[in-house]
Protein backbone atom coordinates (compact mmCIF):
# COMPACT_ATOMS: atom_id res chain seq x y z
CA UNK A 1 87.18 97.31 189.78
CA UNK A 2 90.13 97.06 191.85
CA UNK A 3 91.09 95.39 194.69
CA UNK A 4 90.80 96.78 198.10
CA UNK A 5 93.96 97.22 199.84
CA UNK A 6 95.61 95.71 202.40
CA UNK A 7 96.27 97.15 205.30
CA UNK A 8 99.17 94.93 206.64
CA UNK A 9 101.49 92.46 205.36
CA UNK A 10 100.12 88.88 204.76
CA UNK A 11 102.00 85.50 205.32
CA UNK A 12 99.58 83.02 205.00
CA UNK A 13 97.54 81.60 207.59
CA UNK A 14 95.19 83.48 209.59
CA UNK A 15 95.01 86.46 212.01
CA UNK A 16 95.90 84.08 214.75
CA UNK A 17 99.25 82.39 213.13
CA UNK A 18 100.06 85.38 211.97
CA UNK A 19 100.45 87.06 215.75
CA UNK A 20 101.93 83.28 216.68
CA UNK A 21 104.97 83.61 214.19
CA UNK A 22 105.33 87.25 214.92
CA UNK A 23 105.38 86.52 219.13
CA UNK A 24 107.95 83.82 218.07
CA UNK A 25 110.57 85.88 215.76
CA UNK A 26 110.18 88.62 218.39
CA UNK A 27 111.51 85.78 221.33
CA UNK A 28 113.87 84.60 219.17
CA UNK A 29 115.27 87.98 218.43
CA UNK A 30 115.27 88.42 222.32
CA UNK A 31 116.90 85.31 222.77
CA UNK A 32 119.73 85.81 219.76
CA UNK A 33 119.94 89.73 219.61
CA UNK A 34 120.17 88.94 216.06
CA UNK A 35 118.32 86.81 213.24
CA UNK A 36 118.02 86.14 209.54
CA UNK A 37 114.68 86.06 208.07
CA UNK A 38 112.99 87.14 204.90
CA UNK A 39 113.24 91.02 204.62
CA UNK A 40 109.32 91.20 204.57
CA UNK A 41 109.07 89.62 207.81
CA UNK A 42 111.68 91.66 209.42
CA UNK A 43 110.11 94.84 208.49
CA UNK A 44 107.12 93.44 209.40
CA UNK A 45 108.70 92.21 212.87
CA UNK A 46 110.33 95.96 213.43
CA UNK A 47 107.59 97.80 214.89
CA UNK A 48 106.18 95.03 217.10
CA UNK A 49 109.91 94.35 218.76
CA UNK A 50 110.23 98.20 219.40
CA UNK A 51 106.98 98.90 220.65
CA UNK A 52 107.25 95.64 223.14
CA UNK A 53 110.76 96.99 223.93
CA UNK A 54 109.02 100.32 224.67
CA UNK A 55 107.22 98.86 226.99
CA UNK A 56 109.83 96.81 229.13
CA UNK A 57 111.56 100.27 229.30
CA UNK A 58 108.14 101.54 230.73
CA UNK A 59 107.90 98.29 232.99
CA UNK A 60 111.21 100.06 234.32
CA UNK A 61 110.15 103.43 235.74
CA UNK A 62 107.02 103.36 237.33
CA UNK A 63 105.68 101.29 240.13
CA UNK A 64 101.64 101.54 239.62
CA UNK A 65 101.91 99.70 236.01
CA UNK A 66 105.06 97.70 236.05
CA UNK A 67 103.51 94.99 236.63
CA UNK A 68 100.84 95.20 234.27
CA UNK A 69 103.13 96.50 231.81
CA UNK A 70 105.38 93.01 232.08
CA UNK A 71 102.22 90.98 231.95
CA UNK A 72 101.24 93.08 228.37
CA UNK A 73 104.48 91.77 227.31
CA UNK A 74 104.17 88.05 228.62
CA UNK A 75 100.50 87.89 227.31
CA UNK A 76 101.81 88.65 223.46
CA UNK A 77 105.47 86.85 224.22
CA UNK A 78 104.05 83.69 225.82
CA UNK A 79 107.33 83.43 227.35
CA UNK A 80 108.31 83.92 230.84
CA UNK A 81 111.80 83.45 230.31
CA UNK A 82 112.20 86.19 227.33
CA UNK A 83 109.61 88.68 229.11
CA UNK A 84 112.76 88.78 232.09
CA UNK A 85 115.28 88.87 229.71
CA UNK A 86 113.58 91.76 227.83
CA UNK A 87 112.52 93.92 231.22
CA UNK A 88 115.56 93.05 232.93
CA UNK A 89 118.68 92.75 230.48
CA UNK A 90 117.49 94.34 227.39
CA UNK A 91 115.10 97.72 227.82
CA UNK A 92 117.11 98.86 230.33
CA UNK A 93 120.00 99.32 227.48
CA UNK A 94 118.28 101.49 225.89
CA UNK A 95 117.02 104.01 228.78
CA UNK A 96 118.91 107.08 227.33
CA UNK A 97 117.17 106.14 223.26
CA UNK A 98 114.03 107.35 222.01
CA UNK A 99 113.27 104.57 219.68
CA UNK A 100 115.05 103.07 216.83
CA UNK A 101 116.31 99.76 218.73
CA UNK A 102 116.55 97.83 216.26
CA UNK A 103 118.72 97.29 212.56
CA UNK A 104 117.89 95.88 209.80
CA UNK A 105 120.48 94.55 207.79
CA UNK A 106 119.88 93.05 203.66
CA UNK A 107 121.57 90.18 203.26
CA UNK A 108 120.74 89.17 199.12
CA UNK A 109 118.75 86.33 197.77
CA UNK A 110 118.48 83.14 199.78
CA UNK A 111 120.25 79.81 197.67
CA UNK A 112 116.79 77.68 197.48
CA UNK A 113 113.56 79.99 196.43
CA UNK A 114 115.61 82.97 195.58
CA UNK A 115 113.82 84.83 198.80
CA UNK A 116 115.49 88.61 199.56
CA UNK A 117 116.90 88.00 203.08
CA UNK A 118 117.89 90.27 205.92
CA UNK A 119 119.31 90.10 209.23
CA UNK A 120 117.47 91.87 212.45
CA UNK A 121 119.80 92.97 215.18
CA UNK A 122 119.20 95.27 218.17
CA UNK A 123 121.55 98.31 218.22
């Protein structure tokens, strides 16, 4: 019988570590506007960094849920410092773009464990 499968990518660890490393590649992409990681965990890191851009561009509009908006992004960033730079510097780039904020570019096999490697900028 085969197994059942997955739903989402797996790198080890539980649930928990697993939304850890992803809060910290997202603040790190923040903080850089560009990284190179393994191309599984930069697709894997695409959706979340959109969707939490999505939401500092919604922080930007509206008055009733800014403010719970920014603290949806600081509760899954843990980091004051890249929620302002995301609400502040970054969404509001990308006021006139429906999506698509982000590039991922393939960079070939890493020199120690032969690992496929990309780099994750914003656009």
């Amino acid at each position: 019988m085969p197994a059942t499968p997955r739903r989402a990518r797996n790198f080890g660890g539980d649930a928990a570590h697993q939304k850890l490393m992803m809060a910290n590649l997202a603040a790190s992409l923040f903080a850089a506007e560009a990284i190179v990681t393994t191309e599984a965990k930069a697709k894997a890191l695409r959706p979340i960094a959109e969707k939490l851009i999505t939401k500092g561009k919604k922080a930007q509009e509206g008055e009733p849920l800014r403010v719970h908006r920014i603290r949806q992004i600081q509760g899954y960033l843990g980091d004051k410092e890249m929620t302002h730079k995301l609400v502040n510097d970054i969404a509001p780039r990308y006021e006139e773009r429906n999506g698509g904020y982000l590039r991922i570019l393939k960079l070939g096999p890493r020199q120690g464990d032969n690992a496929p490697m990309a780099r994750i900028e914003l656009v």
